[in-house]
N, C-alpha and C. Protein backbone atom coordinates (compact mmCIF):
# COMPACT_ATOMS: atom_id res chain seq x y z
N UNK A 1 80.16 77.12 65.52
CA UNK A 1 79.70 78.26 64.75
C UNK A 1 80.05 79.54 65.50
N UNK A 2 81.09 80.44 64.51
CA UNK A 2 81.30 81.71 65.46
C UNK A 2 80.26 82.43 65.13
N UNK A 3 80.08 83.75 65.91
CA UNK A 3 79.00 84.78 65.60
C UNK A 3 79.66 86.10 65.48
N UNK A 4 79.12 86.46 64.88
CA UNK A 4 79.95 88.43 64.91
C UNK A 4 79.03 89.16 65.03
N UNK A 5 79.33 90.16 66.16
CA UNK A 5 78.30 91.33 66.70
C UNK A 5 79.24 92.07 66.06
N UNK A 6 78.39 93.05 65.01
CA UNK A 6 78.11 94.06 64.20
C UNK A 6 77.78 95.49 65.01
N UNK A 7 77.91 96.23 65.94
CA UNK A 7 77.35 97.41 66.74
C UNK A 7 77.77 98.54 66.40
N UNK A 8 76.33 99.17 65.52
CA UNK A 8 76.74 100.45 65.49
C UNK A 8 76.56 101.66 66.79
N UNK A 9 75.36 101.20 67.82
CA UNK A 9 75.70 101.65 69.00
C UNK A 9 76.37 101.17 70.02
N UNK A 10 76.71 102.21 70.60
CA UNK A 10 77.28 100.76 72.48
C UNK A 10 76.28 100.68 73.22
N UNK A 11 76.08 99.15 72.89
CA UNK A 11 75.21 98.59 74.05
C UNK A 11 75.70 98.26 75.29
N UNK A 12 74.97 98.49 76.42
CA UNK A 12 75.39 98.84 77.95
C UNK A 12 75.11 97.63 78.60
N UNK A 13 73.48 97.66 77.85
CA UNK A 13 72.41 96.53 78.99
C UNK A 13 71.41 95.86 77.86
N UNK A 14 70.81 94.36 78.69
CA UNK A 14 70.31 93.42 77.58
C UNK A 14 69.36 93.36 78.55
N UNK A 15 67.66 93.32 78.29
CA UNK A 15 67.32 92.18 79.37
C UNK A 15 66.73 91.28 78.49
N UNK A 16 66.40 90.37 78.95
CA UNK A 16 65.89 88.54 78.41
C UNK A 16 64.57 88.51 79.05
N UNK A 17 63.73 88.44 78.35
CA UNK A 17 62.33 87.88 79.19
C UNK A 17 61.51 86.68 78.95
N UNK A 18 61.31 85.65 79.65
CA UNK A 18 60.79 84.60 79.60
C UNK A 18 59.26 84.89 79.79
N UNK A 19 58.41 85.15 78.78
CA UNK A 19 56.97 85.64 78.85
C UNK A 19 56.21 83.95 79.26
N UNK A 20 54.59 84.39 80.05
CA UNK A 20 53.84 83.22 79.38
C UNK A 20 53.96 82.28 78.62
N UNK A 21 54.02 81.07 78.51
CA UNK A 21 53.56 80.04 79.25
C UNK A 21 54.18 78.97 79.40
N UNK A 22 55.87 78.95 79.23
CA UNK A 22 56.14 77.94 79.91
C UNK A 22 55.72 77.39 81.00
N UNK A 23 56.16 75.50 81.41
CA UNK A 23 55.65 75.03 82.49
C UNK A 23 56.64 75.92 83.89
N UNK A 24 55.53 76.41 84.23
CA UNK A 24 56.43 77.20 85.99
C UNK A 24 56.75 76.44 86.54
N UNK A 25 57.16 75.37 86.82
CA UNK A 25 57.99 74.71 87.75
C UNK A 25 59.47 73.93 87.02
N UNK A 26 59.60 74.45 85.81
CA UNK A 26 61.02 74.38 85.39
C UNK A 26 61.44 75.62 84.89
N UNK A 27 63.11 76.01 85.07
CA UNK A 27 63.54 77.09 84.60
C UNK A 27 63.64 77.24 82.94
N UNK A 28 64.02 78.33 82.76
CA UNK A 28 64.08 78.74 81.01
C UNK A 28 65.86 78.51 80.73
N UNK A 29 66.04 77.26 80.23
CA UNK A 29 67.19 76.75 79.98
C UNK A 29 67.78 77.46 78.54
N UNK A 30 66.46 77.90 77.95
CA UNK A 30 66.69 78.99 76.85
C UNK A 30 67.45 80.41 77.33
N UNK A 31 67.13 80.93 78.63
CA UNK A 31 67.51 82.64 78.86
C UNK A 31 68.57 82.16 79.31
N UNK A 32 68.77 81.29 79.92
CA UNK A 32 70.29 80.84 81.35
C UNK A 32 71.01 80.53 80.03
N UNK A 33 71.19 79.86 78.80
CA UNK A 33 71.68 79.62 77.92
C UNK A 33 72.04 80.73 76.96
N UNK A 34 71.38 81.57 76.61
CA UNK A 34 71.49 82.90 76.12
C UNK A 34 72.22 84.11 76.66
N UNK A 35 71.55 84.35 78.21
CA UNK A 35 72.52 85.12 79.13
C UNK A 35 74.20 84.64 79.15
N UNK A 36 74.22 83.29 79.62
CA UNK A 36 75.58 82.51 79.88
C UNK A 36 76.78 83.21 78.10
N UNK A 37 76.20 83.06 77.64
CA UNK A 37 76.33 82.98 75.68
C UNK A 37 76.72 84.74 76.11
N UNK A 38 76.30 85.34 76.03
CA UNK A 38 75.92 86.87 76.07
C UNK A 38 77.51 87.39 76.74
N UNK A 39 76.95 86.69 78.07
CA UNK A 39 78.08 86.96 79.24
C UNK A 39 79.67 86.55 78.69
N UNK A 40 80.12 85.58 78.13
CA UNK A 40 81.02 85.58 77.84
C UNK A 40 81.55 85.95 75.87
N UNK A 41 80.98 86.02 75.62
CA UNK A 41 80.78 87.09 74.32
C UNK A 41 81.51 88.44 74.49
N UNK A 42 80.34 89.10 75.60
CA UNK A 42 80.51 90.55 75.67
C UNK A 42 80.45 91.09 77.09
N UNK A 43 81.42 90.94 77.82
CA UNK A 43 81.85 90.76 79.47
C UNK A 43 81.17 92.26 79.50
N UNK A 44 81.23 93.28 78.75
CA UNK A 44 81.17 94.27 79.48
C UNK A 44 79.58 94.47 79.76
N UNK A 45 78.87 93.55 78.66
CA UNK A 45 77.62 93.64 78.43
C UNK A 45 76.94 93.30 79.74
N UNK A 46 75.98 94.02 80.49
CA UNK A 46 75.11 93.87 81.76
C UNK A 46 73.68 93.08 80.94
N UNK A 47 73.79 91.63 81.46
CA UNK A 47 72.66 91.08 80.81
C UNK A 47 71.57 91.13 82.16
N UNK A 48 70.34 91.16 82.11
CA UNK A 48 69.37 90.93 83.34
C UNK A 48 68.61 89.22 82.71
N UNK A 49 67.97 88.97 83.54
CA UNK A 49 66.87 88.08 82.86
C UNK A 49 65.68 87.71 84.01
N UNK A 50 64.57 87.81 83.08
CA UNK A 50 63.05 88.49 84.30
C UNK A 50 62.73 87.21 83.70
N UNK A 51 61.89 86.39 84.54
CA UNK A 51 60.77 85.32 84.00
C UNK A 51 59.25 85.49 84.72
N UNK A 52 58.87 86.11 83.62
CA UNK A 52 57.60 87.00 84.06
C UNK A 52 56.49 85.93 84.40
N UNK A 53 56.83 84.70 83.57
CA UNK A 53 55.84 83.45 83.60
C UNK A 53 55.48 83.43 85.08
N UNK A 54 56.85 83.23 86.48
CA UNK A 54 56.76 83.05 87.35
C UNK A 54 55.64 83.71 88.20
N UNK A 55 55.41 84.78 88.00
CA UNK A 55 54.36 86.17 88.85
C UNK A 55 53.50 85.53 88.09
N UNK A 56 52.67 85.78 87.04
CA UNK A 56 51.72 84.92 86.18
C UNK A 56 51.37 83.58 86.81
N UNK A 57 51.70 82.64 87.08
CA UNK A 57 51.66 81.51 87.56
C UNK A 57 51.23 81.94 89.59
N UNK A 58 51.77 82.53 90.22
CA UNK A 58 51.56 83.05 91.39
C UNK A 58 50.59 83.84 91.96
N UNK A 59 50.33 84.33 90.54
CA UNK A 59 49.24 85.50 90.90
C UNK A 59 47.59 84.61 90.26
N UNK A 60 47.47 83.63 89.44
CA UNK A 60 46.23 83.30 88.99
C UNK A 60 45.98 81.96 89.37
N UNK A 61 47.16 81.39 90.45
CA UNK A 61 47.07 80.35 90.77
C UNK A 61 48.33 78.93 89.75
N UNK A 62 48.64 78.15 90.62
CA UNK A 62 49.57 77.20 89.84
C UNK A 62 48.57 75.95 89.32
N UNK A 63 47.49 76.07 89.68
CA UNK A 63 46.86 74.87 88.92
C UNK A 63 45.95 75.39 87.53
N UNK A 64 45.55 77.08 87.78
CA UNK A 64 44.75 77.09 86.89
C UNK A 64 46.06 77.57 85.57
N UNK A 65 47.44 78.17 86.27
CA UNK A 65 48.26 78.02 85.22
C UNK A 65 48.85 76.96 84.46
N UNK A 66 48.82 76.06 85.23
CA UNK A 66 49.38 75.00 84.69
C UNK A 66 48.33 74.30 83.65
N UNK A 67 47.17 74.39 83.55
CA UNK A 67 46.05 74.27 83.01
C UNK A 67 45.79 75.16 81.84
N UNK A 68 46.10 76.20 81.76
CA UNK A 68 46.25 76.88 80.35
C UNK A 68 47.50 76.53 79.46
N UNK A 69 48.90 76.75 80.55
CA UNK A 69 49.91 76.32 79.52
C UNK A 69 50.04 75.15 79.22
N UNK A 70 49.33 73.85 79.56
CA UNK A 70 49.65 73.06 79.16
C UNK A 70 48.59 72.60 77.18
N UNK A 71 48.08 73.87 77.29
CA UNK A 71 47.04 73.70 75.96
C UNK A 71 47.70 75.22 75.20
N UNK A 72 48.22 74.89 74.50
CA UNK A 72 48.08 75.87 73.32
C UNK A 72 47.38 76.94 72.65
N UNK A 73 46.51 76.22 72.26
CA UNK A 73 45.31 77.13 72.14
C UNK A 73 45.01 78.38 72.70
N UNK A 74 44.91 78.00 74.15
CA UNK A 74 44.43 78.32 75.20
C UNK A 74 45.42 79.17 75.56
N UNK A 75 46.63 79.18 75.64
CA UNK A 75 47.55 79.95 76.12
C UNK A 75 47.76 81.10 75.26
N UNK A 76 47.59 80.31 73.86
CA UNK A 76 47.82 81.35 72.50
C UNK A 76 46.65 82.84 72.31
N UNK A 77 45.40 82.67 72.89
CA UNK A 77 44.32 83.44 72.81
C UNK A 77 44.79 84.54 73.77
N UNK A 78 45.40 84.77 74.54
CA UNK A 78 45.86 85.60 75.62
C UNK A 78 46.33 86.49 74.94
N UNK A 79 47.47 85.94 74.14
CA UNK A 79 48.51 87.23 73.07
C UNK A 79 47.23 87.47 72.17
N UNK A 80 47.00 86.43 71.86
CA UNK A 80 45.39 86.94 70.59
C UNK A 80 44.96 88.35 70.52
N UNK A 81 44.44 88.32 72.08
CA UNK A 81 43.32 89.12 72.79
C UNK A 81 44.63 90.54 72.71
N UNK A 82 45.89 90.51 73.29
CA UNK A 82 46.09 91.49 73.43
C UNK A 82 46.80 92.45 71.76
N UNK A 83 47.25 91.17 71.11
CA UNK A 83 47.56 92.05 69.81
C UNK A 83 46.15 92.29 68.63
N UNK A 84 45.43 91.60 68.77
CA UNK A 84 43.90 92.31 68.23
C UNK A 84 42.04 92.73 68.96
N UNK A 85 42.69 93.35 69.93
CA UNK A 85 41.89 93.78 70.48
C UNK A 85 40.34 93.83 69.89
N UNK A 86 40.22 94.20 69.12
CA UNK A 86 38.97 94.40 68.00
C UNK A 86 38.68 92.96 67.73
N UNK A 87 38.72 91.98 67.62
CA UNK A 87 38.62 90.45 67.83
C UNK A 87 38.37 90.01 68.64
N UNK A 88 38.53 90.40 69.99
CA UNK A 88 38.31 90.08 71.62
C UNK A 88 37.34 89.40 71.87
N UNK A 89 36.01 89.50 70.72
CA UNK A 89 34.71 88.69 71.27
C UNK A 89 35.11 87.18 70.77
N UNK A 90 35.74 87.18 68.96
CA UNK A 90 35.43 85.58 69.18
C UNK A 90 37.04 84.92 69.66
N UNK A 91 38.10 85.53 70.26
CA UNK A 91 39.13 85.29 70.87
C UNK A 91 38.62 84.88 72.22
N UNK A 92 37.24 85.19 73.04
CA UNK A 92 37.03 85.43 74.06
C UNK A 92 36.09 83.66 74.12
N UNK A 93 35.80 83.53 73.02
CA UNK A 93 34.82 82.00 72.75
C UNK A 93 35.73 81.28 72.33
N UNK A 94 36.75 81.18 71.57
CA UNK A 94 37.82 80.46 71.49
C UNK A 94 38.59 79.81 72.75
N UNK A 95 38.77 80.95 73.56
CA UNK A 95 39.28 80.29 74.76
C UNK A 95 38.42 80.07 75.57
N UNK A 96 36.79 79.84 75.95
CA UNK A 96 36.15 79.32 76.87
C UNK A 96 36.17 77.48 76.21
N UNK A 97 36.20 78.00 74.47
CA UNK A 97 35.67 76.78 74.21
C UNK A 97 36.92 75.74 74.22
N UNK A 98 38.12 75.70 74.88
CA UNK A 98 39.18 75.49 74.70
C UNK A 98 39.51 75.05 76.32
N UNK A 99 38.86 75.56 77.30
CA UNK A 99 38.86 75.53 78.34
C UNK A 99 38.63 74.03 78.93
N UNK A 100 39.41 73.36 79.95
CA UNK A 100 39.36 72.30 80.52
C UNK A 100 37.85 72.12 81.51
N UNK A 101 37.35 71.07 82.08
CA UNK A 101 36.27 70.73 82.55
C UNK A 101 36.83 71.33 84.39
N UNK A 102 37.98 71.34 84.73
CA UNK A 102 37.99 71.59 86.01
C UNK A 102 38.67 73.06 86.04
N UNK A 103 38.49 74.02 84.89
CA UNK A 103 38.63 75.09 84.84
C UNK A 103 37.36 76.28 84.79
N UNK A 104 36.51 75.29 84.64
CA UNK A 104 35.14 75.88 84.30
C UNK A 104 34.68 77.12 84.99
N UNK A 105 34.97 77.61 86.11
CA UNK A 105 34.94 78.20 87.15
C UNK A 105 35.25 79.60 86.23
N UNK A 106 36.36 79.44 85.47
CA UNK A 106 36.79 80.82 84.94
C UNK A 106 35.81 81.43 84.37
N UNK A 107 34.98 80.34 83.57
CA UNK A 107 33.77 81.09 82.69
C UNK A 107 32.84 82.04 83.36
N UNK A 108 32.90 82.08 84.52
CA UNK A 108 31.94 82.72 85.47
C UNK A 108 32.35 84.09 85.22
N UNK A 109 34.01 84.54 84.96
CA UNK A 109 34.51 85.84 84.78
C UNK A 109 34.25 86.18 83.25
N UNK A 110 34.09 85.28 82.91
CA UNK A 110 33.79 86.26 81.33
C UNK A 110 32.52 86.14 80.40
N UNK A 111 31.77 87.44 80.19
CA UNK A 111 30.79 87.11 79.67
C UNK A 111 30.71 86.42 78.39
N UNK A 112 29.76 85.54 77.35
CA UNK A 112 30.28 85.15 76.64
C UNK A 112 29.72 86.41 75.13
């Protein structure tokens, strides 16, 4: 399948971001696949690619991350919380009640 880039501006620079919640201990075979794609497409094109998951996972711990992304739900209430703010209370019971038995600890940070 060919593709045709259509540009009515010149694009310079791309970046790729691998958000929350893939599993952090494998790479995004999606961005390396996309960038790679990109790169020989449009040589002149400066692609970057950030995997923000990684800092996320580093900064709240790799077990309690690996413990949200591996539930849905649970991972999903995060974006919840940040694209309807005004919802935050029962987004905020959704994910306690969603919460694993050796995560419990978190509940201590949020009131219910």
């Amino acid at each position: 399948m060919q593709m045709q880039f259509r540009q009515k501006l010149p694009l310079e620079k791309v970046i790729l971001i691998s958000a929350p919640w893939p599993l952090y201990n494998q790479p995004s075979i999606q961005i390396g696949t996309l960038k790679s794609y990109l790169k020989k497409e449009l040589p002149d094109l400066k692609v970057d690619a950030h995997h923000f998951y990684l800092k996320v996972a580093e900064t709240i711990g790799y077990r309690r991350y690996r413990a949200i992304s591996e539930r849905t739900w649970l991972a999903e209430t995060v974006y919840g919380a940040l694209l309807y703010p005004k919802r935050l209370e029962n987004i905020k019971k959704i994910f306690i009640s969603r919460l694993p038995a050796n995560l419990c600890c978190v509940r201590l940070f949020l009131k219910p």
